[in-house]
Protein backbone atom coordinates (compact mmCIF):
# COMPACT_ATOMS: atom_id res chain seq x y z
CA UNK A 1 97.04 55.95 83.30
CA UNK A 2 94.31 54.22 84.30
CA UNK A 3 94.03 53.68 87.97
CA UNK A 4 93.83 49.41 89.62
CA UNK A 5 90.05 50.11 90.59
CA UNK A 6 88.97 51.37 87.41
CA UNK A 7 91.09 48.19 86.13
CA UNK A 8 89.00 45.69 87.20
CA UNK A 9 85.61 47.79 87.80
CA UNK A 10 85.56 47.32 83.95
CA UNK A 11 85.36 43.78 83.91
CA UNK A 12 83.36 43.54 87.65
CA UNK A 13 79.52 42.45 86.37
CA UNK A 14 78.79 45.14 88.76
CA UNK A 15 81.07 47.18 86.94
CA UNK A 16 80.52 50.46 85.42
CA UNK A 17 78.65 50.06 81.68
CA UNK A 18 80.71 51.42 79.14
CA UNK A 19 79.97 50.70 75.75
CA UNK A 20 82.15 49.72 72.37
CA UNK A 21 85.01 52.46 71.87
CA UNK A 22 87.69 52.12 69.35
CA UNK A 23 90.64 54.25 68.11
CA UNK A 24 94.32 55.97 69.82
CA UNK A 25 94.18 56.04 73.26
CA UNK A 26 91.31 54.38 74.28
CA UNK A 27 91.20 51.75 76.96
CA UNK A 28 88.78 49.65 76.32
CA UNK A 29 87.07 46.19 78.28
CA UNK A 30 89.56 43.88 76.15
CA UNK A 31 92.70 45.81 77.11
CA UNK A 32 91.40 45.21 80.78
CA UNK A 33 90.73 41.70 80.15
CA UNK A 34 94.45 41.24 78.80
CA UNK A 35 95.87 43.44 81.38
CA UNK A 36 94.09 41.12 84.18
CA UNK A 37 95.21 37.94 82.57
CA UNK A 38 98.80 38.99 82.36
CA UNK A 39 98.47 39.66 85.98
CA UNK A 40 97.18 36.94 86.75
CA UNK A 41 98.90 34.32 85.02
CA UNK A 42 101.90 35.81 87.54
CA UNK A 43 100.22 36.39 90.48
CA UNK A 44 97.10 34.47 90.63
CA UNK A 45 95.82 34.67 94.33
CA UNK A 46 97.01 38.74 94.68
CA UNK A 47 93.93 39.31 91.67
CA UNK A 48 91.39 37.54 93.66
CA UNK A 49 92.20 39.41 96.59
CA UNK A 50 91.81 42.48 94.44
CA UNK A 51 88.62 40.83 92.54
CA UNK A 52 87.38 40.56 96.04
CA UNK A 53 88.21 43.95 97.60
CA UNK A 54 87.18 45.97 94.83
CA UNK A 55 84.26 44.32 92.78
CA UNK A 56 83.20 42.59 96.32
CA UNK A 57 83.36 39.35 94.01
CA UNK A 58 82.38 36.52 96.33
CA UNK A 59 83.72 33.71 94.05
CA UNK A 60 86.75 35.43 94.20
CA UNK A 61 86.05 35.02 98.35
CA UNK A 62 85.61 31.92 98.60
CA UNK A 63 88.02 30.74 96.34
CA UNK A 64 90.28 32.97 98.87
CA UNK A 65 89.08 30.86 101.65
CA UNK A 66 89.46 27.53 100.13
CA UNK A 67 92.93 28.03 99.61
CA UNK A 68 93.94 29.25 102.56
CA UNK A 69 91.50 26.27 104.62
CA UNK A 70 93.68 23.93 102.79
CA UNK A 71 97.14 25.90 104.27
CA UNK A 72 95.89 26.18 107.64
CA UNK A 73 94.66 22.45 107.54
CA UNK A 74 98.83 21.93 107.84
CA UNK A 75 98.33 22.70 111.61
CA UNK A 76 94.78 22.96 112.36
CA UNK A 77 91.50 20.79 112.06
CA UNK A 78 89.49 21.31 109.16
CA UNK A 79 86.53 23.48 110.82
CA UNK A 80 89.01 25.38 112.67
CA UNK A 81 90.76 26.25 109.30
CA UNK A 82 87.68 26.92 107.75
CA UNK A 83 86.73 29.63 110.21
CA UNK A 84 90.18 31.11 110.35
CA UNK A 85 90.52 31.07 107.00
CA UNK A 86 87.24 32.96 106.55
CA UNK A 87 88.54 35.61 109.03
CA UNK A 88 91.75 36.33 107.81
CA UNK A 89 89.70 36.85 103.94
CA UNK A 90 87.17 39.02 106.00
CA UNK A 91 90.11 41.25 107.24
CA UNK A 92 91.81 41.41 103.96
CA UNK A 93 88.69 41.54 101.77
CA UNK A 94 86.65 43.53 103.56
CA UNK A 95 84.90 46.91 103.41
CA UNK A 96 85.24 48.38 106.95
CA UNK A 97 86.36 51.98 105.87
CA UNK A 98 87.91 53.47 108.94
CA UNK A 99 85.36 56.35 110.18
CA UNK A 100 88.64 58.46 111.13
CA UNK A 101 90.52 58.78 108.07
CA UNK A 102 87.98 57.95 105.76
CA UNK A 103 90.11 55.02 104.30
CA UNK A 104 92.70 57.65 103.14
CA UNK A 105 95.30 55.97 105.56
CA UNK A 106 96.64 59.95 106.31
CA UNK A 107 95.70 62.07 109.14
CA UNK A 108 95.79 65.58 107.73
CA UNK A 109 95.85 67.76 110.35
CA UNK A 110 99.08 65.38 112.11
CA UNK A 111 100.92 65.17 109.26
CA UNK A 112 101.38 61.39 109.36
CA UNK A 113 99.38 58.15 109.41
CA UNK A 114 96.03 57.71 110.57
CA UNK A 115 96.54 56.53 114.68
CA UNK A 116 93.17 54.85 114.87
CA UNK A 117 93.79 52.40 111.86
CA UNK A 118 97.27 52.30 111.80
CA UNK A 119 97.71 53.25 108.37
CA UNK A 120 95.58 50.82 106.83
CA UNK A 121 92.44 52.98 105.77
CA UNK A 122 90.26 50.44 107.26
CA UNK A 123 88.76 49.47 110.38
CA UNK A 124 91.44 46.04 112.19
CA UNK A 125 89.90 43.65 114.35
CA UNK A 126 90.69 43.31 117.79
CA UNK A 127 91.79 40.28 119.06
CA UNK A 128 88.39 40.57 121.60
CA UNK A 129 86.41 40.92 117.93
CA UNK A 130 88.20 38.03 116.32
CA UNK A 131 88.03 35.47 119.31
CA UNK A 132 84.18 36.74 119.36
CA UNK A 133 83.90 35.59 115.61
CA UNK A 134 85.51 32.22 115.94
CA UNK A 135 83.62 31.48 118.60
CA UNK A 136 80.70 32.36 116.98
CA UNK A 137 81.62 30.62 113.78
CA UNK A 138 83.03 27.49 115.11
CA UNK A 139 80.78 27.10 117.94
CA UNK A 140 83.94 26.52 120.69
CA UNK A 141 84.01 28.77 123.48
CA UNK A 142 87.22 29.94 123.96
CA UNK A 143 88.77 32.92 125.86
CA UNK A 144 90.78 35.77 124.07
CA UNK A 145 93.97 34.44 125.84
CA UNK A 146 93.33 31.14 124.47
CA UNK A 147 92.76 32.21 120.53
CA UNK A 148 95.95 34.74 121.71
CA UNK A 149 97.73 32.11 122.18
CA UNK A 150 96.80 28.77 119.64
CA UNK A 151 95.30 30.82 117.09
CA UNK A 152 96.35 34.75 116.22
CA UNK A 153 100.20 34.04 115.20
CA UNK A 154 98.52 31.26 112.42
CA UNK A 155 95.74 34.10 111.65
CA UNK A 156 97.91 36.88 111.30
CA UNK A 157 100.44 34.88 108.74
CA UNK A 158 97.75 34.25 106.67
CA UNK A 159 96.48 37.71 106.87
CA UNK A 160 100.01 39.07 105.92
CA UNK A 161 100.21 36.67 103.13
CA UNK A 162 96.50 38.00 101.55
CA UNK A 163 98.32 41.29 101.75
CA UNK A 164 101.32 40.13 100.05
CA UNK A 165 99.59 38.58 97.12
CA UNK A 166 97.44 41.61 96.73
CA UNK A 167 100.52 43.95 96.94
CA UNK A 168 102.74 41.98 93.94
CA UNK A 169 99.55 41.67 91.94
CA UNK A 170 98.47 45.71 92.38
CA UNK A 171 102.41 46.38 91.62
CA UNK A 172 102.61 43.97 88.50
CA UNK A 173 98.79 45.42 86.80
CA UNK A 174 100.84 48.82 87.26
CA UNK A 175 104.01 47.79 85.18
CA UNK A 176 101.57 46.77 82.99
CA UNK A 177 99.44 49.41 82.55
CA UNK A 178 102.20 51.58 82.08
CA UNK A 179 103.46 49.64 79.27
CA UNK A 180 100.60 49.46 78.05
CA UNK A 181 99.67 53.59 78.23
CA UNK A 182 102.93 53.87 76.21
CA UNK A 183 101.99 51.68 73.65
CA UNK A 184 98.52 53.66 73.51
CA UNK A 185 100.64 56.96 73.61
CA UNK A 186 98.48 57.41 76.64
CA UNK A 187 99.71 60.31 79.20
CA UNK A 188 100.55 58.75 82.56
């Protein structure tokens, strides 16, 4: 079975070039296409966060943000939920591999998850980093306590949701690819 990566690395423009293929058992760039469309005709915002993580496709990005701007707008001001918005799609999206693990999520030699990432495979932001960022992004100057206390709950919901949407989607292409490796009387 063909794994999500390679899933949507076929249709990335910065994609791997692979060129016509026909016949049993071949997966080609229009099976991907349909895959991706059933996927996201269920779970639209789960395959930009995957467009995003894993072809680094900034349309997908800033589509991301818009959204999510326009859902913390229900409690914030606009440039505040602009800048949140584009931190909680920085945490989700993003490429910061953790050094420890190597983005593996395991810690081999304890037999359990990685400590320094908590499991995640990449590098979290502290609440120090974040309150750094807004202020740097929103031009207020605000103390950690402060974006503790107005800001992270908000930031952290929105985070959670990314991860949501990307979990469903990654879950659903699976079904599907499975389904579809049967049909192909592909092993997997």
């Amino acid at each position: 079975m063909i794994s999500i990566e390679r899933l949507f690395e076929l249709l990335s423009p910065r994609g791997l070039s692979i060129g016509a293929a026909a016949g049993k058992g071949v997966f080609s760039r229009e099976d991907a296409m349909g895959v991706i469309a059933q996927v996201q005709g269920k779970y639209p915002v789960g395959v930009k966060v995957l467009e995003a993580t894993i072809c680094g496709d900034v349309d997908a990005e800033d589509a991301l943000v818009k959204a999510l701007t326009w859902k913390y707008e229900e409690n914030f001001r606009p440039l505040v939920s602009a800048v949140l918005a584009r931190l909680a799609v920085n945490e989700v999206c993003g490429t910061r591999v953790c050094p420890k693990c190597k983005g593996t999520k395991l810690n081999y030699h304890r037999n359990g998850e990685c400590k320094l990432c908590s499991g995640t495979g990449k590098m979290l932001n502290t609440v120090e980093q974040l309150t750094k960022s807004f202020c740097d992004l929103s031009g207020a100057k605000i103390t950690t306590e402060q974006f503790s206390q107005h800001f992270y709950d908000k930031y952290m919901s929105g985070v959670d949701a990314l991860h949501q949407h990307e979990h469903d989607a990654a879950r659903f292409a699976k079904k599907v690819l499975r389904m579809v490796g049967e049909e192909m009387g592909l092993a997997g």
